[in-house]
N, C-alpha and C. Protein backbone atom coordinates (compact mmCIF):
# COMPACT_ATOMS: atom_id res chain seq x y z
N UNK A 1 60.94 44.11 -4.12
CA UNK A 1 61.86 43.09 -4.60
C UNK A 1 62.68 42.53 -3.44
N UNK A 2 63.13 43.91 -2.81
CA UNK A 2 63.89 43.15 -1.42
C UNK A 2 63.11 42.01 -0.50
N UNK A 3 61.80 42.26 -0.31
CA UNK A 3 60.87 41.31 0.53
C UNK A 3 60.83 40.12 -0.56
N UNK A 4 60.70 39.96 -1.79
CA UNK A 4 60.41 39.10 -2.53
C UNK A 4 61.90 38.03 -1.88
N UNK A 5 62.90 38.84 -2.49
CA UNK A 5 64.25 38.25 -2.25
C UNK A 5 64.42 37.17 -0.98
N UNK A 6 64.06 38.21 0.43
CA UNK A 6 63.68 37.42 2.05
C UNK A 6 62.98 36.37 1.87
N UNK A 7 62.11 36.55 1.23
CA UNK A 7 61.52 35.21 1.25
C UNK A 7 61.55 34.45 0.30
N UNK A 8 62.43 34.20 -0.27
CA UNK A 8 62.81 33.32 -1.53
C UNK A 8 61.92 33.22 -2.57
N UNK A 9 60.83 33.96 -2.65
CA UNK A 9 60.46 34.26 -4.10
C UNK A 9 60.63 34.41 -5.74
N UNK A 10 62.00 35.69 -5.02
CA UNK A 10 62.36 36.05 -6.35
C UNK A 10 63.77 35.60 -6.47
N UNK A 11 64.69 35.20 -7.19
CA UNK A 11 65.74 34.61 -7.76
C UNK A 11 67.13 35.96 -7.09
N UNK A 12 67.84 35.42 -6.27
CA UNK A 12 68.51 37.05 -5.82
C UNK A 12 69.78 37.23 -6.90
N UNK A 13 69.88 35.91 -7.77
CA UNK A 13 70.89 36.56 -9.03
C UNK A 13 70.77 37.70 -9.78
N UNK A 14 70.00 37.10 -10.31
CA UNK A 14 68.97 38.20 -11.59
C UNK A 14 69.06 39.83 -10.93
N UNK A 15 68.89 39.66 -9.41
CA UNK A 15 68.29 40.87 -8.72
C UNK A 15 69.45 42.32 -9.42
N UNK A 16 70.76 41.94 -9.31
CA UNK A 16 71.73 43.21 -10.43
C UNK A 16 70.96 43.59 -11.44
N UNK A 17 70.34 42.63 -12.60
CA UNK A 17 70.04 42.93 -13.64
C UNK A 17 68.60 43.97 -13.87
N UNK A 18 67.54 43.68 -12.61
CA UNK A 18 66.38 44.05 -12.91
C UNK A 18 66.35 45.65 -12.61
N UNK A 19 66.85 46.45 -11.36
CA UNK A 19 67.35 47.44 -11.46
C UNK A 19 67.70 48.27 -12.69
N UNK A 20 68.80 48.20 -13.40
CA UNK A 20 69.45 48.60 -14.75
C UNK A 20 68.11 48.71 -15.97
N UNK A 21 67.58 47.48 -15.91
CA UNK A 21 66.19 47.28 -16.83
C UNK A 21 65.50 48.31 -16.60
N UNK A 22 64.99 47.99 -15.00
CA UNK A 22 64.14 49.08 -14.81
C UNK A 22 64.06 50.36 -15.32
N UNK A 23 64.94 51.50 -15.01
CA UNK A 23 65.60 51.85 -14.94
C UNK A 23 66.10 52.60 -16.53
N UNK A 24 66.46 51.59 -17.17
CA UNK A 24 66.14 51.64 -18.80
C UNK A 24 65.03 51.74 -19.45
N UNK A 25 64.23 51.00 -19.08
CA UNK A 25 62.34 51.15 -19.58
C UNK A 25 62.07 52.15 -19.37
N UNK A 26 62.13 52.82 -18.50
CA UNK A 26 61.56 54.11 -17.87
C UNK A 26 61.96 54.97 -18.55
N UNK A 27 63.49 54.84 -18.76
CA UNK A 27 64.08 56.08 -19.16
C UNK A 27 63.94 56.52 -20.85
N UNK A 28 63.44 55.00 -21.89
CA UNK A 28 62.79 54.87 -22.72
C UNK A 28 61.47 55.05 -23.11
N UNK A 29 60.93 54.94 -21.98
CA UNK A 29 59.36 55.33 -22.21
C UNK A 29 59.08 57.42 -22.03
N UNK A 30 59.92 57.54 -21.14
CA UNK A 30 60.10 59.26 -20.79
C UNK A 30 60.90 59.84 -22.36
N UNK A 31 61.89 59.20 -22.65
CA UNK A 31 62.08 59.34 -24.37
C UNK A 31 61.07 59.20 -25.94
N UNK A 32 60.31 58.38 -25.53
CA UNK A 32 59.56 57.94 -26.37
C UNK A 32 58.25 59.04 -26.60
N UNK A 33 58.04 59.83 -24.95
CA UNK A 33 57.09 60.29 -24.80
C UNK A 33 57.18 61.86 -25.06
N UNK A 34 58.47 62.66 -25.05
CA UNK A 34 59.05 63.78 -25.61
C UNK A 34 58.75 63.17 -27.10
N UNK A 35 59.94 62.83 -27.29
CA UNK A 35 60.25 62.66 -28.83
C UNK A 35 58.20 62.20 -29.83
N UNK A 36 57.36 62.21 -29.08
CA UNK A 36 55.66 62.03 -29.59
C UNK A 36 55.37 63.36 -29.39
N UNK A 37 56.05 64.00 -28.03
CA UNK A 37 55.34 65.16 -28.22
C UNK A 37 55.77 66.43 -29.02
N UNK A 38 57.11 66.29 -29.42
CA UNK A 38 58.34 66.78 -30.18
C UNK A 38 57.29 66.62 -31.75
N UNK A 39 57.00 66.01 -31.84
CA UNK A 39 56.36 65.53 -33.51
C UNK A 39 54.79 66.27 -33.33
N UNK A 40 54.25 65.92 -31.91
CA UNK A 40 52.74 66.65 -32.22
C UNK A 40 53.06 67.77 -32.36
N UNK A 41 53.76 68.56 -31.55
CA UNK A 41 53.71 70.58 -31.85
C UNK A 41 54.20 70.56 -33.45
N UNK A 42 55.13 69.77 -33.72
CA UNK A 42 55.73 70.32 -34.80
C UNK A 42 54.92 70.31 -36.34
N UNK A 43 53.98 69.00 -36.02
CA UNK A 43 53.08 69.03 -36.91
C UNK A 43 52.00 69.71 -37.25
């Protein structure tokens, strides 16, 4: 993203926001993926 940024690619406003997202997805998908496996043993 930083190289994107240098070379005017990517929008350097936004750049705060995509971090946090990131960041969030991940930390939703690592939730999503307990809480599936939380249900397979239990079933």
């Amino acid at each position: 993203v930083a190289t994107l940024c240098a070379a005017g690619l990517w929008p350097a406003s936004i750049t705060p926001f995509v971090f946090p997202a990131m960041a969030t997805l991940s930390l939703l998908t690592a939730i999503n993926r307990i809480r599936a496996g939380i249900i397979a043993s239990a079933s």
